[in-house]
PDB file of N, CA and C in Angstrom:
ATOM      1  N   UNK A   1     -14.907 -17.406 -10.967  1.00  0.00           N
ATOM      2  CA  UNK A   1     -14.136 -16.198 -11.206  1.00  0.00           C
ATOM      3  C   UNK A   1     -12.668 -16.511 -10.948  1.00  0.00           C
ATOM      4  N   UNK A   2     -11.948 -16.253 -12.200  1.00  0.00           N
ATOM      5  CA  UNK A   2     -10.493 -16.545 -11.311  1.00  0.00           C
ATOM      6  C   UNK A   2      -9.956 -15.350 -10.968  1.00  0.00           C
ATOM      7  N   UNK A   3      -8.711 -15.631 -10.561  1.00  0.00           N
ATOM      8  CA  UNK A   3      -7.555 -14.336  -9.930  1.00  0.00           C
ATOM      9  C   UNK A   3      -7.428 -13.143 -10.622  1.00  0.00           C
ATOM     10  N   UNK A   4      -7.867 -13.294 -11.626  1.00  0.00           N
ATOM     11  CA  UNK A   4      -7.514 -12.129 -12.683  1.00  0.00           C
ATOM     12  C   UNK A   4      -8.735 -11.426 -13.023  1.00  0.00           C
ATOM     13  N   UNK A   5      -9.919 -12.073 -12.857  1.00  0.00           N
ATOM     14  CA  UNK A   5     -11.238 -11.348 -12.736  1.00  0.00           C
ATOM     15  C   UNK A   5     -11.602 -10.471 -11.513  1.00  0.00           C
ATOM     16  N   UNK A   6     -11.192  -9.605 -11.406  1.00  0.00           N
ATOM     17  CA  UNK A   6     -11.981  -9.001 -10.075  1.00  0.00           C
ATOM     18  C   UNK A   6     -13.177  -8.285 -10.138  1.00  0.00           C
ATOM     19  N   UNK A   7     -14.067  -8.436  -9.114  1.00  0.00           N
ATOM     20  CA  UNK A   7     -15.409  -7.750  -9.411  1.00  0.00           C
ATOM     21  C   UNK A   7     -14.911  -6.267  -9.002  1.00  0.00           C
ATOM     22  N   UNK A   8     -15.940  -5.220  -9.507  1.00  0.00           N
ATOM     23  CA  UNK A   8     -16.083  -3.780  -9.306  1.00  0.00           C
ATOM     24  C   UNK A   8     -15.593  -3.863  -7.672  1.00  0.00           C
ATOM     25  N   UNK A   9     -16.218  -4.405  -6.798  1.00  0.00           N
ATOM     26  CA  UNK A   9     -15.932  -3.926  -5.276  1.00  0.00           C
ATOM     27  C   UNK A   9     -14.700  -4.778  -5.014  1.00  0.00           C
ATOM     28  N   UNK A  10     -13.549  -5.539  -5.912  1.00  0.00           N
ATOM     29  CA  UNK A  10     -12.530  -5.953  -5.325  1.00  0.00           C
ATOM     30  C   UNK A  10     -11.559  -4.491  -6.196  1.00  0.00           C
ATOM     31  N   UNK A  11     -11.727  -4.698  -7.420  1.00  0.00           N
ATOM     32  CA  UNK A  11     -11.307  -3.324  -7.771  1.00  0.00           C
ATOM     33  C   UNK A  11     -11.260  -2.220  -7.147  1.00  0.00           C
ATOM     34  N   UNK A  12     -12.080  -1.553  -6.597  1.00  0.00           N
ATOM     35  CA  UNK A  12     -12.377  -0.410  -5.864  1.00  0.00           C
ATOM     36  C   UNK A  12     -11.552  -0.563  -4.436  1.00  0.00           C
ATOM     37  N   UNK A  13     -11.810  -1.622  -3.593  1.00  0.00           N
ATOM     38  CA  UNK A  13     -11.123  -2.112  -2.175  1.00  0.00           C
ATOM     39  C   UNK A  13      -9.511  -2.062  -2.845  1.00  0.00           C
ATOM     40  N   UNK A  14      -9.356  -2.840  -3.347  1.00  0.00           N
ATOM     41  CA  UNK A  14      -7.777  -3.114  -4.141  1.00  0.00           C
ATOM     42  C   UNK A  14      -7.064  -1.286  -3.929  1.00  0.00           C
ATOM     43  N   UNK A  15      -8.005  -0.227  -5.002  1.00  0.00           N
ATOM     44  CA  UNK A  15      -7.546   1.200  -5.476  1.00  0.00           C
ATOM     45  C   UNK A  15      -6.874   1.308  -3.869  1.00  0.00           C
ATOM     46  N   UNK A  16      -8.125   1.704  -2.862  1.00  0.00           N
ATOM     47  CA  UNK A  16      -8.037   2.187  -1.980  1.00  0.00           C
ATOM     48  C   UNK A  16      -7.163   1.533  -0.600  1.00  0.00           C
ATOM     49  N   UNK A  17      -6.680   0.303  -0.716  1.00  0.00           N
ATOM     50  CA  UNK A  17      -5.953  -0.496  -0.233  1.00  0.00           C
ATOM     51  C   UNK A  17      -5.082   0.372  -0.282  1.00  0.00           C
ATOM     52  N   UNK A  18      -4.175   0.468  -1.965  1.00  0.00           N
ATOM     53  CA  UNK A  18      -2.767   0.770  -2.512  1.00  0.00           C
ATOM     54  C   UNK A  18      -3.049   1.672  -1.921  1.00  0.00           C
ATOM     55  N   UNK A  19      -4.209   3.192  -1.885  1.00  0.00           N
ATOM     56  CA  UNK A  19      -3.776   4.619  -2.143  1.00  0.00           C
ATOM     57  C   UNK A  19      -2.891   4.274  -0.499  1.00  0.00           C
ATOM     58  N   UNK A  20      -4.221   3.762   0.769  1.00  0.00           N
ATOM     59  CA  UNK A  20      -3.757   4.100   2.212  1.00  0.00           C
ATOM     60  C   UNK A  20      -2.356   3.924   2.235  1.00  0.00           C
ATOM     61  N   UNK A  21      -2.058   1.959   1.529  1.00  0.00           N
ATOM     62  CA  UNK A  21      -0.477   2.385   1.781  1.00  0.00           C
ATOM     63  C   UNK A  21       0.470   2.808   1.717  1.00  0.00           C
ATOM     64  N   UNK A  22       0.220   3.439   0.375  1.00  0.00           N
ATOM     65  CA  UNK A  22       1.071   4.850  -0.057  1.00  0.00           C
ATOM     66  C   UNK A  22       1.174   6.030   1.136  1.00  0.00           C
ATOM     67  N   UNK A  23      -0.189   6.004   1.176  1.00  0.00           N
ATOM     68  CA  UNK A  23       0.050   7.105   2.065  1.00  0.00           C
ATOM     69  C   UNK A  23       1.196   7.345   3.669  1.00  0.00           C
ATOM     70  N   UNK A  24       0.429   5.584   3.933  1.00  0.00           N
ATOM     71  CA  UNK A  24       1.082   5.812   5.067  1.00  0.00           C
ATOM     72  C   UNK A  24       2.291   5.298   5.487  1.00  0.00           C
ATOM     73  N   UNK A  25       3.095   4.856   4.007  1.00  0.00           N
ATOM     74  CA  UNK A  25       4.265   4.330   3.969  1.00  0.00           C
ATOM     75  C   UNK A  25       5.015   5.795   3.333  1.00  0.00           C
ATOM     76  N   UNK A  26       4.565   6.310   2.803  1.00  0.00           N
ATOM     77  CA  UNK A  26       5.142   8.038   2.844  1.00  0.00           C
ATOM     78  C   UNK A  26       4.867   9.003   4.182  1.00  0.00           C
ATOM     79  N   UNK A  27       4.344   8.634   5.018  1.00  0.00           N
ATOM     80  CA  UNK A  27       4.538   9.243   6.615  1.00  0.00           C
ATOM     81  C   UNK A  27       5.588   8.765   7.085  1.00  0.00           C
ATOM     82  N   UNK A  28       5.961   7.222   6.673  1.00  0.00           N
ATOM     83  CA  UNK A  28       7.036   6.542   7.301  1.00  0.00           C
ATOM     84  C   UNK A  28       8.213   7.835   7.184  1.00  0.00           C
ATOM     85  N   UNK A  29       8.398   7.947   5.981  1.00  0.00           N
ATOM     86  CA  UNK A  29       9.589   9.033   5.458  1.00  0.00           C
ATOM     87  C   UNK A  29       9.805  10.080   6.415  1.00  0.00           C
ATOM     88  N   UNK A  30       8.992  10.629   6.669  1.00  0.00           N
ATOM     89  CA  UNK A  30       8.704  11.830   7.782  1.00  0.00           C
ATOM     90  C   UNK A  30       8.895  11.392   9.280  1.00  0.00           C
ATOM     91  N   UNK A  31       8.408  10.696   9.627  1.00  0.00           N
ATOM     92  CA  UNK A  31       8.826  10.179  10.705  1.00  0.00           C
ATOM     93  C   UNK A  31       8.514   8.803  10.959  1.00  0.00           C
ATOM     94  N   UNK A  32       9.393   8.386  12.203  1.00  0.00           N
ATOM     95  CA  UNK A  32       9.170   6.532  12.328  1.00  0.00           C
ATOM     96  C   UNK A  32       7.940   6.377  12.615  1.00  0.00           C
ATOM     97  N   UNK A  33       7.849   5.196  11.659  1.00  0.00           N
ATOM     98  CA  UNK A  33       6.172   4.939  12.401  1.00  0.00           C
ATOM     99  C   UNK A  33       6.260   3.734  13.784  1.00  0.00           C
ATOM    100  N   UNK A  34       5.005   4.234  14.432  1.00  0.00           N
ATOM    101  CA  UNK A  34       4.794   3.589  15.794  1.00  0.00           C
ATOM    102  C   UNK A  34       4.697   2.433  15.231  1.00  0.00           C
ATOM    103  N   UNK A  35       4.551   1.616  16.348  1.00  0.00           N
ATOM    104  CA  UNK A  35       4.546  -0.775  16.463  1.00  0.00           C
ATOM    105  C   UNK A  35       3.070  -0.437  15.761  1.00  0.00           C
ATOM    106  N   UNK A  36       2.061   0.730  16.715  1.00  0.00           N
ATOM    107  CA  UNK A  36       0.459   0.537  16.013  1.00  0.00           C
ATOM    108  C   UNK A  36       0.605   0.706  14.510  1.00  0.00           C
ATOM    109  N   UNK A  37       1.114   1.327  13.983  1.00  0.00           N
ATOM    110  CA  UNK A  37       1.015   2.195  12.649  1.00  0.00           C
ATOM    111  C   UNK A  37       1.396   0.598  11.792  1.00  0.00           C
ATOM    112  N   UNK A  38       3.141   0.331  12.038  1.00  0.00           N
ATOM    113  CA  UNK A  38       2.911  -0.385  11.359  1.00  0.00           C
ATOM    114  C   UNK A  38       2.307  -2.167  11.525  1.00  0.00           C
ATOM    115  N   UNK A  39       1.916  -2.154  12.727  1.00  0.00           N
ATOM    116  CA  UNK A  39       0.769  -3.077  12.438  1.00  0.00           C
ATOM    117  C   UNK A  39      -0.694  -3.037  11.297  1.00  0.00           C
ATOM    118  N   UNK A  40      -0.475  -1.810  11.202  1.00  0.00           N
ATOM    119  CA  UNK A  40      -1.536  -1.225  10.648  1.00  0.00           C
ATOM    120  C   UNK A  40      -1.411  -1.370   8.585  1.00  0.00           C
ATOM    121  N   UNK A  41       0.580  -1.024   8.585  1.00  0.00           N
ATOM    122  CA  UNK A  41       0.826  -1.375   7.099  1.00  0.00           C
ATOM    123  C   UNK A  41       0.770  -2.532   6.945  1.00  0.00           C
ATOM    124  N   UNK A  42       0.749  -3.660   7.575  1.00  0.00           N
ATOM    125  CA  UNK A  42       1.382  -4.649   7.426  1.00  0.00           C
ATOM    126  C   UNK A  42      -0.074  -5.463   7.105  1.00  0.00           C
ATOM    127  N   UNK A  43      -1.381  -5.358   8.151  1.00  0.00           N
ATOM    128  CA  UNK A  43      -2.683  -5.852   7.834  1.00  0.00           C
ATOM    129  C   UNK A  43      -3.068  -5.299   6.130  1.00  0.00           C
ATOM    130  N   UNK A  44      -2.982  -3.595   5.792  1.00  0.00           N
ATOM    131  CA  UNK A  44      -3.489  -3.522   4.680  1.00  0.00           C
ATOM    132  C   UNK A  44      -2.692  -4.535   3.602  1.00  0.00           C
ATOM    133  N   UNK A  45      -1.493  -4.598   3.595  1.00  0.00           N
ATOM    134  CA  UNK A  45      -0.555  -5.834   2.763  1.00  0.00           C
ATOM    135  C   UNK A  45      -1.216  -7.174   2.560  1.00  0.00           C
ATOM    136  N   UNK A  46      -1.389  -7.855   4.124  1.00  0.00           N
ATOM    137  CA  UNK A  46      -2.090  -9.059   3.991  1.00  0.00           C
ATOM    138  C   UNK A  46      -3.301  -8.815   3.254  1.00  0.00           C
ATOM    139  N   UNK A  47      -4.056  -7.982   3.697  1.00  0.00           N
ATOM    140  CA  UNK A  47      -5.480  -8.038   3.049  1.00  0.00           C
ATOM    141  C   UNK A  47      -5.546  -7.820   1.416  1.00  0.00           C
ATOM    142  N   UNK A  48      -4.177  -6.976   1.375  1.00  0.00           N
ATOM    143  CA  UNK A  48      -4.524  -7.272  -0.661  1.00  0.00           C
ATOM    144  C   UNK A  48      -3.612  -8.659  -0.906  1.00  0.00           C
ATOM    145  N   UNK A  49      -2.570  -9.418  -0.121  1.00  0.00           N
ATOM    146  CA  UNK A  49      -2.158 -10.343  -0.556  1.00  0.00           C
ATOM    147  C   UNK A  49      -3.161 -11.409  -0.468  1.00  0.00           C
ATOM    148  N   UNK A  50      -4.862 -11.323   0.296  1.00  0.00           N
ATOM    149  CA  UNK A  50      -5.468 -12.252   0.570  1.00  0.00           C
ATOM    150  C   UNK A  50      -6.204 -12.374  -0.707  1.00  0.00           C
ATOM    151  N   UNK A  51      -6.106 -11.042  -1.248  1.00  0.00           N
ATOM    152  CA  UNK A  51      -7.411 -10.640  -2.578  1.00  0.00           C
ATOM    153  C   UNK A  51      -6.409 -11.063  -3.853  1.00  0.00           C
ATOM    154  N   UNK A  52      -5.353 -11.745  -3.409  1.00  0.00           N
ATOM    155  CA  UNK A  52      -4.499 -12.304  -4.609  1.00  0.00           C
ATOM    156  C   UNK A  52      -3.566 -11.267  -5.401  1.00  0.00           C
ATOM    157  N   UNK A  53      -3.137 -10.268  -4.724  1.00  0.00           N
ATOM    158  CA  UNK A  53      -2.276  -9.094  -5.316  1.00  0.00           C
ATOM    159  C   UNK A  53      -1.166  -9.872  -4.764  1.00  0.00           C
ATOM    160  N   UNK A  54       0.003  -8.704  -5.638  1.00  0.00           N
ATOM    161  CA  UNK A  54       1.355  -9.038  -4.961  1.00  0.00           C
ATOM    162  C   UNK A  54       1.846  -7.610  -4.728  1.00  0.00           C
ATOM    163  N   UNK A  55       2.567  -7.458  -3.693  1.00  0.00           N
ATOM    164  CA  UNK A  55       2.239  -5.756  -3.133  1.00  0.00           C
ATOM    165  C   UNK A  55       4.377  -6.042  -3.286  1.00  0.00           C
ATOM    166  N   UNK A  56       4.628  -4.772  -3.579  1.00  0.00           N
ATOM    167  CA  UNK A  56       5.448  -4.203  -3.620  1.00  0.00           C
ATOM    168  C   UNK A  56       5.792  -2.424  -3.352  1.00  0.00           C
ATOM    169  N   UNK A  57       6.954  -2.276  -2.828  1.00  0.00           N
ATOM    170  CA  UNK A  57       6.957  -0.625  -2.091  1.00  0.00           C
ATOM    171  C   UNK A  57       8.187  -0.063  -1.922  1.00  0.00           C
ATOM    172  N   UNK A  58       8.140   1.083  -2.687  1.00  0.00           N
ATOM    173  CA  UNK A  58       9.880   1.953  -2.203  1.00  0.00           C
ATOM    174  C   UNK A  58       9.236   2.969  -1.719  1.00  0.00           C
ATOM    175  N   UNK A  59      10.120   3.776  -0.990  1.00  0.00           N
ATOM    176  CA  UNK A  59       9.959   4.414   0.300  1.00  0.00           C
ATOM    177  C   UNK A  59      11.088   5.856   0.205  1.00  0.00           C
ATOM    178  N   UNK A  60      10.748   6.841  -0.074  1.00  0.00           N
ATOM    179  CA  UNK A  60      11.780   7.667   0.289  1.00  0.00           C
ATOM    180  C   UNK A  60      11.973   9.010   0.058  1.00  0.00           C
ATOM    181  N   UNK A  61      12.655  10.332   0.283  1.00  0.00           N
ATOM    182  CA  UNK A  61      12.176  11.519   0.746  1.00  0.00           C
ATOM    183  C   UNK A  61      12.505  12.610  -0.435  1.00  0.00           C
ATOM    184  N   UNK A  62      11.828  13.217  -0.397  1.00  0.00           N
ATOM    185  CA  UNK A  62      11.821  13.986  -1.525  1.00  0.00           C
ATOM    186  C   UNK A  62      12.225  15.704  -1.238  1.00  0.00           C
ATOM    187  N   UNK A  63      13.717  15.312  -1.700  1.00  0.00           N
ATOM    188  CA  UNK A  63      14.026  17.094  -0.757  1.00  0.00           C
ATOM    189  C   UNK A  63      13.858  18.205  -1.447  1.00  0.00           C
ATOM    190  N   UNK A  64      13.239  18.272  -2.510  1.00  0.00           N
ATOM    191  CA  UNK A  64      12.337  19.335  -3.015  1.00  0.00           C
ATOM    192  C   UNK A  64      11.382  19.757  -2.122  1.00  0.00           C
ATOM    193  N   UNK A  65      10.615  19.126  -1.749  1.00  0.00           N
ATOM    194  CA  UNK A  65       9.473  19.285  -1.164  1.00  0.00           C
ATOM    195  C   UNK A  65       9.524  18.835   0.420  1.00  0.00           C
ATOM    196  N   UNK A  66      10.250  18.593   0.660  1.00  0.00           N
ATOM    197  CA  UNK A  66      10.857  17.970   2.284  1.00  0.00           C
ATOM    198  C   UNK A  66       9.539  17.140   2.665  1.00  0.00           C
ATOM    199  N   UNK A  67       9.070  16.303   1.896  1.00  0.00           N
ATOM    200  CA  UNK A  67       8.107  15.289   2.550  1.00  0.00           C
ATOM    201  C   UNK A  67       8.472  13.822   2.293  1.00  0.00           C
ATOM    202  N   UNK A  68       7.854  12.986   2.885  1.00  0.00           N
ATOM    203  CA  UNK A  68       8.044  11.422   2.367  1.00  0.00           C
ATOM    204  C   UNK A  68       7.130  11.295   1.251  1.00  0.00           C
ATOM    205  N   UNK A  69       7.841  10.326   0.088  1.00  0.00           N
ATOM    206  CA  UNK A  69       7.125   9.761  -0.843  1.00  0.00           C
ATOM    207  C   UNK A  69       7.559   7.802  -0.698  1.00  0.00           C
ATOM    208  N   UNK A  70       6.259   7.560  -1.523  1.00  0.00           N
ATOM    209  CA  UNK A  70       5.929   6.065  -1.681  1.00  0.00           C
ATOM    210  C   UNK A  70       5.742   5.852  -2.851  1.00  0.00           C
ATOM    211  N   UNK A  71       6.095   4.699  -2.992  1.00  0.00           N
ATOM    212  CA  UNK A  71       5.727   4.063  -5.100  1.00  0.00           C
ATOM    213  C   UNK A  71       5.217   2.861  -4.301  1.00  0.00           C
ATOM    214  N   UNK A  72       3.622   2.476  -4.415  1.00  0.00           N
ATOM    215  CA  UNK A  72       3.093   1.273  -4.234  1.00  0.00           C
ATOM    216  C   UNK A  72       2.844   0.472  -5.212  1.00  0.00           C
ATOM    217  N   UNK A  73       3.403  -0.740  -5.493  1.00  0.00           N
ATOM    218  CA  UNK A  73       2.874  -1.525  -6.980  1.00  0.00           C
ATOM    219  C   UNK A  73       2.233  -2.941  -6.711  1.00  0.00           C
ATOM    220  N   UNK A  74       0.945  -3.004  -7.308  1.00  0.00           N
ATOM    221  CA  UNK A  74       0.064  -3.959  -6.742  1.00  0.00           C
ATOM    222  C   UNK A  74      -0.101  -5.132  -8.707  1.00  0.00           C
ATOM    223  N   UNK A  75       0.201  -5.912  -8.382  1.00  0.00           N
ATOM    224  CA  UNK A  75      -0.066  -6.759  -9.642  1.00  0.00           C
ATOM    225  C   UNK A  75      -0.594  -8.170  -9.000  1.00  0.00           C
ATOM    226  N   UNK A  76      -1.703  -8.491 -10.004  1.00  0.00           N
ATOM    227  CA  UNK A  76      -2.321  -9.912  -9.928  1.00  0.00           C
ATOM    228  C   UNK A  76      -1.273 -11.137 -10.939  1.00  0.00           C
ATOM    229  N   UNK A  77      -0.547 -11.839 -10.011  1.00  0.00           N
ATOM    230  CA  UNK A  77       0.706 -13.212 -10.893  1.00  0.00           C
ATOM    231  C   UNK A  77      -0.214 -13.822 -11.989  1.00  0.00           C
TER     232      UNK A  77
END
């Protein structure tokens, strides 16, 4: 299988990888995240950079809606 084949359960792990770090790189916005937290972004990163993604992320607040937003972009090189 190469890099560009992923099975159904790397697909699926991959989705749900991106959604968490979206998520919780849009809490960042809202407030600082703790040393735990982002120990916490930084493992989900490795773990899709281990599954051969390349993770990319902007970060920033949306004063319509006064919350943090995230753009996570995950591509296989």
């Amino acid at each position: 299988m190469s890099a560009r084949e992923l099975s159904e359960f790397e697909q699926v792990r991959a989705r749900k990888l991106g959604q968490e770090l979206t998520n919780r790189l849009a809490g960042f916005c809202e407030c600082q995240l703790s040393d735990e937290e982002m120990v916490k972004v930084q493992k989900i990163r490795d773990d899709l950079e281990k599954m051969g993604f390349r993770v990319e992320w902007s970060t920033g607040f949306d004063m319509k809606t006064g919350r943090g937003i995230a753009d996570v972009k995950l591509w296989l090189p």
